[in-house]
N, C-alpha and C. Protein backbone atom coordinates (compact mmCIF):
# COMPACT_ATOMS: atom_id res chain seq x y z
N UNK A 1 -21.85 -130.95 -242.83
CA UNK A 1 -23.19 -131.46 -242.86
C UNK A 1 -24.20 -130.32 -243.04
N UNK A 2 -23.96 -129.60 -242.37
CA UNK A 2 -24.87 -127.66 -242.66
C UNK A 2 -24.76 -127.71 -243.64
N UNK A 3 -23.87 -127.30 -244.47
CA UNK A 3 -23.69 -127.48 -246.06
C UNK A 3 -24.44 -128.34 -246.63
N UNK A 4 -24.08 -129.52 -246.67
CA UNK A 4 -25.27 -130.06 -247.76
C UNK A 4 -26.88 -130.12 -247.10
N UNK A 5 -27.79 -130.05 -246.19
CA UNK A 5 -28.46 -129.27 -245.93
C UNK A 5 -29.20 -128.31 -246.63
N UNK A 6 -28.70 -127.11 -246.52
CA UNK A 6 -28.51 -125.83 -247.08
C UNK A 6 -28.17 -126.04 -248.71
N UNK A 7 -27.57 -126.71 -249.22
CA UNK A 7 -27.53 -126.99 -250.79
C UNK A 7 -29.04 -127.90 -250.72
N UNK A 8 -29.32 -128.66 -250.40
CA UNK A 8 -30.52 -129.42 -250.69
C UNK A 8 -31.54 -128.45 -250.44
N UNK A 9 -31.77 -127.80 -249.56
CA UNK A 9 -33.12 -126.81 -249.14
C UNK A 9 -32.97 -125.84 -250.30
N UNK A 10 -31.42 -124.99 -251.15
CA UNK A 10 -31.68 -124.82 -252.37
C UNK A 10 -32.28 -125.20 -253.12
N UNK A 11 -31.56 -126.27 -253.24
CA UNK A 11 -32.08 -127.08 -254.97
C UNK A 11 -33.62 -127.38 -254.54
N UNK A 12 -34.16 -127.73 -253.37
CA UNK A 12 -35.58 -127.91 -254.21
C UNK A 12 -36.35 -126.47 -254.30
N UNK A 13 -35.37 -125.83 -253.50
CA UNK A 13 -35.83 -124.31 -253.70
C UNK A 13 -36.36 -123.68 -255.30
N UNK A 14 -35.00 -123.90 -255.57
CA UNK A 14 -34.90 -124.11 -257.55
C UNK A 14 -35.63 -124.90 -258.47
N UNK A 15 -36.02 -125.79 -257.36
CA UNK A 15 -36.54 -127.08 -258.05
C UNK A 15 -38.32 -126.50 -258.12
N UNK A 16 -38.63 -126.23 -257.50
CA UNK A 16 -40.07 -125.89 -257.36
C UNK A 16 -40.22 -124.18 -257.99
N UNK A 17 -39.66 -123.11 -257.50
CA UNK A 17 -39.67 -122.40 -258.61
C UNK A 17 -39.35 -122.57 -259.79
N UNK A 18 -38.85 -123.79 -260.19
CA UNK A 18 -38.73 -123.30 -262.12
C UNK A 18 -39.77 -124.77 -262.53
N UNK A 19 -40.53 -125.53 -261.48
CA UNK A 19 -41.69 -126.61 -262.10
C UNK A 19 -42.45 -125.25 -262.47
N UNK A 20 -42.76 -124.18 -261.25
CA UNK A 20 -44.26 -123.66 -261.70
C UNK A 20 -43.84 -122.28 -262.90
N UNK A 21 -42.10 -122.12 -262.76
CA UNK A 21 -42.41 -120.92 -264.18
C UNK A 21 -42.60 -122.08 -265.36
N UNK A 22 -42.33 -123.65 -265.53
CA UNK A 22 -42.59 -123.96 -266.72
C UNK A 22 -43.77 -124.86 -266.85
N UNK A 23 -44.58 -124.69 -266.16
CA UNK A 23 -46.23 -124.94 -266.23
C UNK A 23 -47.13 -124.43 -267.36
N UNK A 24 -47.68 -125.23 -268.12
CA UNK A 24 -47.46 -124.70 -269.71
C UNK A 24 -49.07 -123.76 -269.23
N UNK A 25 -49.37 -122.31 -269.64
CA UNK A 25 -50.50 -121.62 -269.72
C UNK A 25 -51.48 -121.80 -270.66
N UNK A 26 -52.80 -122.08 -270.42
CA UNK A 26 -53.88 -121.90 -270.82
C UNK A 26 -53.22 -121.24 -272.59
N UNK A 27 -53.88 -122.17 -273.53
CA UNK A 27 -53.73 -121.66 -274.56
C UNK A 27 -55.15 -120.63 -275.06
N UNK A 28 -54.60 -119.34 -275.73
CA UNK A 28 -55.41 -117.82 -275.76
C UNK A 28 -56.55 -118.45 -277.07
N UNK A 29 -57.47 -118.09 -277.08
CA UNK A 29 -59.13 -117.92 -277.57
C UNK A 29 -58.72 -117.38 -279.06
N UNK A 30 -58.14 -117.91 -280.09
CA UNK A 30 -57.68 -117.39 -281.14
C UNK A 30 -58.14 -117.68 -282.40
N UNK A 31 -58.92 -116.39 -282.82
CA UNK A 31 -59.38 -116.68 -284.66
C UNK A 31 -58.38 -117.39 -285.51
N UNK A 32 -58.95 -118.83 -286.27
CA UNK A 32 -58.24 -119.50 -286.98
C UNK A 32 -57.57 -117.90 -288.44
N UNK A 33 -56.38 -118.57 -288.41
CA UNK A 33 -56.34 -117.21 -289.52
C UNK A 33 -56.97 -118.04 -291.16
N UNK A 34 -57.89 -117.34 -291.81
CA UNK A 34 -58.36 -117.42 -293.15
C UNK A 34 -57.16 -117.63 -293.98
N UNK A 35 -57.76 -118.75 -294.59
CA UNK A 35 -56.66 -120.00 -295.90
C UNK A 35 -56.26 -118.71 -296.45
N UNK A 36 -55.53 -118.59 -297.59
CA UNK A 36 -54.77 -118.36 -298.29
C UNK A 36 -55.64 -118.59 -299.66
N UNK A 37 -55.54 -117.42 -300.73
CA UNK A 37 -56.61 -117.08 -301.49
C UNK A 37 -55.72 -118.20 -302.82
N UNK A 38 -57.05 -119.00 -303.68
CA UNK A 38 -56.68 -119.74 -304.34
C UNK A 38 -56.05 -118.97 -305.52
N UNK A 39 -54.67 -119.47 -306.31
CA UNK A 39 -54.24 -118.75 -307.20
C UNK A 39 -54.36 -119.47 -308.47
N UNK A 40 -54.88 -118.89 -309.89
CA UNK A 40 -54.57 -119.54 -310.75
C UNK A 40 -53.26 -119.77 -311.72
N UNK A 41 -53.24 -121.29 -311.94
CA UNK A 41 -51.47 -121.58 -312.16
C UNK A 41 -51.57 -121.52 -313.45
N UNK A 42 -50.63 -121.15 -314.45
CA UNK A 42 -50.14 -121.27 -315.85
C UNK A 42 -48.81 -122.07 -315.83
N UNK A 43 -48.74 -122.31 -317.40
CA UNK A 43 -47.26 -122.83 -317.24
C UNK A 43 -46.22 -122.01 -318.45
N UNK A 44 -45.28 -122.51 -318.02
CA UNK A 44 -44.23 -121.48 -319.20
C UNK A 44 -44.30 -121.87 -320.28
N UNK A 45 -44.87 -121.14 -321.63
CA UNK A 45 -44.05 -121.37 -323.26
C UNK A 45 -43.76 -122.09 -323.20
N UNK A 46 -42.09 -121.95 -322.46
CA UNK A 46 -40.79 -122.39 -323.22
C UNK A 46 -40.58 -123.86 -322.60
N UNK A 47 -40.78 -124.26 -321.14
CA UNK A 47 -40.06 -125.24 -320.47
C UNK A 47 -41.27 -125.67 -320.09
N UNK A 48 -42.24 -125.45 -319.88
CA UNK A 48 -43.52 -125.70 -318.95
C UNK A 48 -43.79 -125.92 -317.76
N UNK A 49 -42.89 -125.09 -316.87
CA UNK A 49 -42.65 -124.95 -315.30
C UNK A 49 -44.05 -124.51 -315.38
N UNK A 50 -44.88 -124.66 -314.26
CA UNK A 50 -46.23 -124.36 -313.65
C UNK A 50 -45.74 -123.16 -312.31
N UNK A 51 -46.31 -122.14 -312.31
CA UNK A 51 -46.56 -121.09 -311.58
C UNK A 51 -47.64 -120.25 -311.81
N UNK A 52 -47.42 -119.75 -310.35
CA UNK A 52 -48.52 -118.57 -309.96
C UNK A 52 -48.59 -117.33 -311.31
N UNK A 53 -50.20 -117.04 -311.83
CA UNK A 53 -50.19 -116.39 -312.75
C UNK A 53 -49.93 -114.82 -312.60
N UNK A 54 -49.71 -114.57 -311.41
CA UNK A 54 -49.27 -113.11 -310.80
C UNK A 54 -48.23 -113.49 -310.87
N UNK A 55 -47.27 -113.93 -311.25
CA UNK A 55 -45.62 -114.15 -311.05
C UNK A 55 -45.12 -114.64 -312.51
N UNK A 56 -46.13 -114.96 -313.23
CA UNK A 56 -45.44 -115.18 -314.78
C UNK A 56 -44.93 -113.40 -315.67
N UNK A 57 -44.53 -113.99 -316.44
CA UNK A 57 -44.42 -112.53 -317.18
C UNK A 57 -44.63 -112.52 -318.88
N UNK A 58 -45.99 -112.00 -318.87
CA UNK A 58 -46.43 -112.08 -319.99
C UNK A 58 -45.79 -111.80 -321.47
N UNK A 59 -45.44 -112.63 -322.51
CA UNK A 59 -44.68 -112.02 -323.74
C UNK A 59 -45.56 -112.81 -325.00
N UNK A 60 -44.91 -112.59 -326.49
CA UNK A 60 -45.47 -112.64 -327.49
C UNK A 60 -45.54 -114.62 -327.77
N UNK A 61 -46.53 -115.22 -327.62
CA UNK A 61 -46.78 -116.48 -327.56
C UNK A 61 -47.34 -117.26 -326.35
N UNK A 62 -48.08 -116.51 -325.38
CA UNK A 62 -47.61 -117.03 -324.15
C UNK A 62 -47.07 -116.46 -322.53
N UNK A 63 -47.14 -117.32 -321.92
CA UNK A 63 -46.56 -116.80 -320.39
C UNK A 63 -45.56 -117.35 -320.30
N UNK A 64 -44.08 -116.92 -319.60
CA UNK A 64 -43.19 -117.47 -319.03
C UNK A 64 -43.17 -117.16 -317.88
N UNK A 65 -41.86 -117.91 -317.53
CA UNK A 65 -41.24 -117.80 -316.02
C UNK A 65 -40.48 -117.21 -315.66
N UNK A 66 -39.41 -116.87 -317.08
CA UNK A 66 -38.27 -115.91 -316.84
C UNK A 66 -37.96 -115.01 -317.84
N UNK A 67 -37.44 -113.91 -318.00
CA UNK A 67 -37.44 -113.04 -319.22
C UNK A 67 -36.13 -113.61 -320.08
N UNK A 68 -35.66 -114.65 -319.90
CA UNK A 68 -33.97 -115.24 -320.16
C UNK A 68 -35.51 -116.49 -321.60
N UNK A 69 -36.38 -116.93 -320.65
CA UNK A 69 -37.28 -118.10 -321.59
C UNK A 69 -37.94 -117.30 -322.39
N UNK A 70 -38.86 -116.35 -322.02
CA UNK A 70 -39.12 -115.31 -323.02
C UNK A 70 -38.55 -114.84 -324.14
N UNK A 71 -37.24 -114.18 -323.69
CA UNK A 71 -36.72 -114.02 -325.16
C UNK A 71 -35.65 -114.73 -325.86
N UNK A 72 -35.56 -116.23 -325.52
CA UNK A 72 -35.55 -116.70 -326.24
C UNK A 72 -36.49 -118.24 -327.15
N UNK A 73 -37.89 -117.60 -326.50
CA UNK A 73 -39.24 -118.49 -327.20
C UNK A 73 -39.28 -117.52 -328.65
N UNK A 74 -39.27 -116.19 -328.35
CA UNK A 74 -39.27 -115.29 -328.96
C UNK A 74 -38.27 -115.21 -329.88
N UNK A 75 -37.52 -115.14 -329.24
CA UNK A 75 -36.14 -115.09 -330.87
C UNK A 75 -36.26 -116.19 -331.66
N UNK A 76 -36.61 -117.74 -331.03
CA UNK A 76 -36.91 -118.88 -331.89
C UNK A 76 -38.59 -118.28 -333.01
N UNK A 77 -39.08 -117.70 -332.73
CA UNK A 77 -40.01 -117.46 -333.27
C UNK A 77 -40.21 -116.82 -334.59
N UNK A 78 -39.31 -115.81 -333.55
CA UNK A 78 -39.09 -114.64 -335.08
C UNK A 78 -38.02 -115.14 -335.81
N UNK A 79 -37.25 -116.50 -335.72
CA UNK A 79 -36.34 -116.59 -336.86
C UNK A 79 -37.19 -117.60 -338.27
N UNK A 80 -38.35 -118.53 -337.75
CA UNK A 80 -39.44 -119.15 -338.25
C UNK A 80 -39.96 -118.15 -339.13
C-alpha cells in the first residue's frame, strides 16, 4: 500500500512538472520578414516552359531553359 502511494505522489509529481515545462510561452515581438522581390518570367524558345529570367540562359533566337533546348532551337535554325 506504501508503494502505490509513493508511485501516485510521483506521477503527479511528473504530472505537474511537465504541465508547466509545456505551457506554451508568450510569442516574441517579431518583424514580419519583407515578401520576396517580384521576378520577371520569360518562357523558353523551344518548349515554352515559363521561368525566372535570372535562371534562363540566353542564346541565338531567344531564352531557354536548358542548354540541351538551346542547342538544339539552334541547330534547327541553322539547318533553315
Amino acid at each position: 500500500m506504501k508503494y502505490l502511494v509513493l508511485l501516485l505522489i510521483l506521477g503527479a509529481l511528473f504530472f505537474v512538472l511537465g504541465a508547466r515545462r509545456a505551457r506554451p510561452r508568450e510569442p516574441e515581438a517579431r518583424t514580419p520578414a519583407p515578401p520576396p522581390e517580384v521576378q520577371a518570367m520569360v518562357s523558353c524558345a523551344e518548349c515554352g516552359t515559363h521561368l525566372p529570367a535570372n535562371e534562363a540562359l540566353p542564346g541565338k533566337g531567344g531564352v531557354f531553359c536548358s542548354s540541351a533546348h538551346r542547342a538544339s532551337f539552334e541547330a534547327r535554325q541553322g539547318q533553315s
